[in-house]
N, C-alpha and C. Protein backbone atom coordinates (compact mmCIF):
# COMPACT_ATOMS: atom_id res chain seq x y z
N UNK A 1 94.26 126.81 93.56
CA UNK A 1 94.89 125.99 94.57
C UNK A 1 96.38 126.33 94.60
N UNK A 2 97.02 126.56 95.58
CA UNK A 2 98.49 126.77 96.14
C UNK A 2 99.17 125.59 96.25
N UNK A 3 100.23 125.74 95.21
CA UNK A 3 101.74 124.92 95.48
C UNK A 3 101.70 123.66 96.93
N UNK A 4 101.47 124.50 98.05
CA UNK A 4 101.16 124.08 99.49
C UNK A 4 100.16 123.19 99.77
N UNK A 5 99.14 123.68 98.86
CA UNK A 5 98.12 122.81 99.14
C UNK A 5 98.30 121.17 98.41
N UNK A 6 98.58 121.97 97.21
CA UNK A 6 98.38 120.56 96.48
C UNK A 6 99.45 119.61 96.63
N UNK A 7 100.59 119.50 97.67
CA UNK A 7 102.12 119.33 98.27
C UNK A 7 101.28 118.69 99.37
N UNK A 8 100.23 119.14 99.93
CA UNK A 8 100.00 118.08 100.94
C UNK A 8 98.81 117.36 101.16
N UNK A 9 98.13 117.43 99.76
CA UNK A 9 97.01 116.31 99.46
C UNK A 9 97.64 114.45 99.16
N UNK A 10 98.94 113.73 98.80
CA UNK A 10 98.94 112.67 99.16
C UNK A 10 98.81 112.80 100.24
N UNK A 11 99.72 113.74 101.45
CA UNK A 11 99.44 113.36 102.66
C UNK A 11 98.71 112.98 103.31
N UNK A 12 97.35 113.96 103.28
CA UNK A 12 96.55 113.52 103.38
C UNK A 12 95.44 112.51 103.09
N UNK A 13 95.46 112.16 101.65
CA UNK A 13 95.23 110.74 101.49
C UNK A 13 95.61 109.40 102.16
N UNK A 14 97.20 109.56 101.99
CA UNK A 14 97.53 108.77 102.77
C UNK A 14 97.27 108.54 104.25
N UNK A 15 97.43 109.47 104.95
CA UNK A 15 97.05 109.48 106.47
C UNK A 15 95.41 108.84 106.71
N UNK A 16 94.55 109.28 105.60
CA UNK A 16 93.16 108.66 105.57
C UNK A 16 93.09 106.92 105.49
N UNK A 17 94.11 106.54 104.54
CA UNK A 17 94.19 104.99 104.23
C UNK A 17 94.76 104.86 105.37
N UNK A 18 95.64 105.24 105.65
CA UNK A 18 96.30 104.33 106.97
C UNK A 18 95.49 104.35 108.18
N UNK A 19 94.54 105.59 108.21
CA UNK A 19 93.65 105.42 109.30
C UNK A 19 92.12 104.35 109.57
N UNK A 20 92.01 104.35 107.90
CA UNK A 20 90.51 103.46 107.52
C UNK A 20 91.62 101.66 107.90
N UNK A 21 92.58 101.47 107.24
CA UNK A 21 93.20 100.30 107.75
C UNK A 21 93.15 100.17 109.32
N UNK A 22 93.49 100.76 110.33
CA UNK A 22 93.58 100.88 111.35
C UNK A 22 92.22 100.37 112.18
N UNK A 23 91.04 101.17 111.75
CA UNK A 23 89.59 100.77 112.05
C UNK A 23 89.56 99.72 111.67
N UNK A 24 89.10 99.58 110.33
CA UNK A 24 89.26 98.25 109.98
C UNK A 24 90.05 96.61 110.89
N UNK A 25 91.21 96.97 110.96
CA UNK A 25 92.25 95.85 111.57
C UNK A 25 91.31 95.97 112.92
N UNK A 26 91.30 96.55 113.41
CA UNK A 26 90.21 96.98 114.91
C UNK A 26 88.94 96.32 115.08
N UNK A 27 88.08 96.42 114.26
CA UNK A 27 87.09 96.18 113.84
C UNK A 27 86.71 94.27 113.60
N UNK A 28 87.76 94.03 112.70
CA UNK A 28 87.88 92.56 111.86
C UNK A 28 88.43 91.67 112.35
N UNK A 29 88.21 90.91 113.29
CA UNK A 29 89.38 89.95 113.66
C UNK A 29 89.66 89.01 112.98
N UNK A 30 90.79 88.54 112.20
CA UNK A 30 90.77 87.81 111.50
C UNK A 30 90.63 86.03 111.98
N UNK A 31 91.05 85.98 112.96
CA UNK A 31 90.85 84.53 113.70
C UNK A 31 90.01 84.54 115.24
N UNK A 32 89.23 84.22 115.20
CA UNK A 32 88.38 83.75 116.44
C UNK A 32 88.69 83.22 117.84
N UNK A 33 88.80 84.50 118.99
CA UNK A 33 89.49 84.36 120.19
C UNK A 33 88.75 83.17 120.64
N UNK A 34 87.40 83.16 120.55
CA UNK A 34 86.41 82.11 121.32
C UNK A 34 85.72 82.17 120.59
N UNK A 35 84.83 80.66 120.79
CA UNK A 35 83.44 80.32 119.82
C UNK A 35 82.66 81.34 119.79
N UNK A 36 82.21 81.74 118.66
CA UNK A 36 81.06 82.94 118.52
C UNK A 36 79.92 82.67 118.06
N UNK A 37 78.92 82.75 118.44
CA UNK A 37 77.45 82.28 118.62
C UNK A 37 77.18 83.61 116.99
N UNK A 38 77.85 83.55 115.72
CA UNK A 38 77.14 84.10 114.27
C UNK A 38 75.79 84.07 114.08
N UNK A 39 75.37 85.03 113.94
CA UNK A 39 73.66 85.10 113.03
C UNK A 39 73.89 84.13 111.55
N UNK A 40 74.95 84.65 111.10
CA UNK A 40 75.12 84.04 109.17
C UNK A 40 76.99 83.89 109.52
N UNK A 41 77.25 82.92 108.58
CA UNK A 41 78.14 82.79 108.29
C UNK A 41 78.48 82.21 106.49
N UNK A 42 79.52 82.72 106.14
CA UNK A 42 79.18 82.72 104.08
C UNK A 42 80.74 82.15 104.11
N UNK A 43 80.96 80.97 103.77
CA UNK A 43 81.66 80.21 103.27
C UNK A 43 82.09 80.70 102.14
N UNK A 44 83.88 80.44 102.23
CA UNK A 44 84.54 80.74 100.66
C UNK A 44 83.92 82.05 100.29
N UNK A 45 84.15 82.96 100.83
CA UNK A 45 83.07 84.54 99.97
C UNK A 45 84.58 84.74 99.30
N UNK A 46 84.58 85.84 98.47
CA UNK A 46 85.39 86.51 98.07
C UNK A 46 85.68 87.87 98.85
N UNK A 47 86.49 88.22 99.30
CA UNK A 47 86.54 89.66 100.29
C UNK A 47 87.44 90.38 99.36
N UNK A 48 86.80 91.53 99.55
CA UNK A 48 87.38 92.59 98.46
C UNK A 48 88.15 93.80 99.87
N UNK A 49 88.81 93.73 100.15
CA UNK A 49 88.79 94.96 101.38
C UNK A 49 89.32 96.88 100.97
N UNK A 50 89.49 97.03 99.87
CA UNK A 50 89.10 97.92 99.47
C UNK A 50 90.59 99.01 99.53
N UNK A 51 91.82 98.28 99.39
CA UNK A 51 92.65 99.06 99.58
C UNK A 51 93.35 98.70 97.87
N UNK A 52 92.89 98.02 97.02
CA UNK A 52 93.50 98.07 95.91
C UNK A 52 94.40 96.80 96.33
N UNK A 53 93.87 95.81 97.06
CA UNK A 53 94.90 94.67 96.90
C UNK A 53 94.19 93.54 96.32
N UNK A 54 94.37 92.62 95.77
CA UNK A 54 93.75 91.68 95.16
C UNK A 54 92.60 90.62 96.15
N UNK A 55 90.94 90.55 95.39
CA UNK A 55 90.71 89.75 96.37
C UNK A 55 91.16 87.88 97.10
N UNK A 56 90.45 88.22 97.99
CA UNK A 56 91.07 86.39 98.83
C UNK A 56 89.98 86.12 99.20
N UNK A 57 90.35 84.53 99.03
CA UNK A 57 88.56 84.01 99.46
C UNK A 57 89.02 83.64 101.27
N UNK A 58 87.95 83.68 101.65
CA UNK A 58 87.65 83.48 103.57
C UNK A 58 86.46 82.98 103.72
N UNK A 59 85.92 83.05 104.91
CA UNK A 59 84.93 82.74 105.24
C UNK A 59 84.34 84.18 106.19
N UNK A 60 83.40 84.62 106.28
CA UNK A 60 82.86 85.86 106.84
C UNK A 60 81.48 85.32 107.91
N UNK A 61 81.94 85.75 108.92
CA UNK A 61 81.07 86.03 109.68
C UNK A 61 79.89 86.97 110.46
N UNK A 62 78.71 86.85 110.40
CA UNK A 62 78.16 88.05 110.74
C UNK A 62 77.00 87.81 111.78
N UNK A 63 77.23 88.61 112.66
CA UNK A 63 76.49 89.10 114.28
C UNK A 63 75.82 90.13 113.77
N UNK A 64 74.41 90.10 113.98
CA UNK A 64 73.50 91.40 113.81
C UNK A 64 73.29 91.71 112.73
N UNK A 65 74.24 93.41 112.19
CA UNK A 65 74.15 94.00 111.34
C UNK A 65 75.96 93.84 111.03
N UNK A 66 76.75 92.96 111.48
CA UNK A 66 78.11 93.93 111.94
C UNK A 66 78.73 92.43 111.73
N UNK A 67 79.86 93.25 110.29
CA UNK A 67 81.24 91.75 110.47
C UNK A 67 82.12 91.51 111.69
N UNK A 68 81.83 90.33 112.04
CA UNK A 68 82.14 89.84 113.43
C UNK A 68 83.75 89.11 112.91
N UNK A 69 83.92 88.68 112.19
CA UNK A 69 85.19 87.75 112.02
C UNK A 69 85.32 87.58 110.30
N UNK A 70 86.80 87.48 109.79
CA UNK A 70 87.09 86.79 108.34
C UNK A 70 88.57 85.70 108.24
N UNK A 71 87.96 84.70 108.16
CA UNK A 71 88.94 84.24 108.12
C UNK A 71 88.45 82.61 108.34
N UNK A 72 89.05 81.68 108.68
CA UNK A 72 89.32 80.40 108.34
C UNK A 72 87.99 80.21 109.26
N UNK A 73 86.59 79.51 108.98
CA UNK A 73 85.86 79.85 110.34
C UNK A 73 84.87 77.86 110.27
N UNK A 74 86.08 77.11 109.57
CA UNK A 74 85.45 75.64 109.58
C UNK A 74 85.55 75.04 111.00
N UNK A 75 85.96 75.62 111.52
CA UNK A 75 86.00 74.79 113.23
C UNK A 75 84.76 75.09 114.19
């Protein structure tokens, strides 16, 4: 492996995290534009989201196969 290469592997790491955050934030809404008709919803879960930050408890919502919402969802 070359000097070069291995000079621009954080980069690329990094550019990967900031892009999986990006989907993610896209993906997750954390508060609920309008009532959402959930298949399941899991009270107090623990969410781990996978960037090395500590988990937080929420509430998770789920449509189908697919997280629909996380976040405060007692209303």
């Amino acid at each position: 492996m070359t000097i070069a290469a291995i000079a621009r592997r954080p980069v690329r790491i990094l550019g990967s995290l900031v892009g999986l955050l990006m989907l993610v934030s896209g993906c997750v809404s954390s508060t609920p534009k309008k009532k959402l008709n959930l298949d399941l919803k899991i009270v107090h879960a623990r969410i781990v989201d996978g960037t090395g930050a500590p988990w937080y408890r929420a509430d998770l919502g789920v449509i189908g196969d697919r997280i629909a919402t996380i976040g405060d969802l007692s209303a």
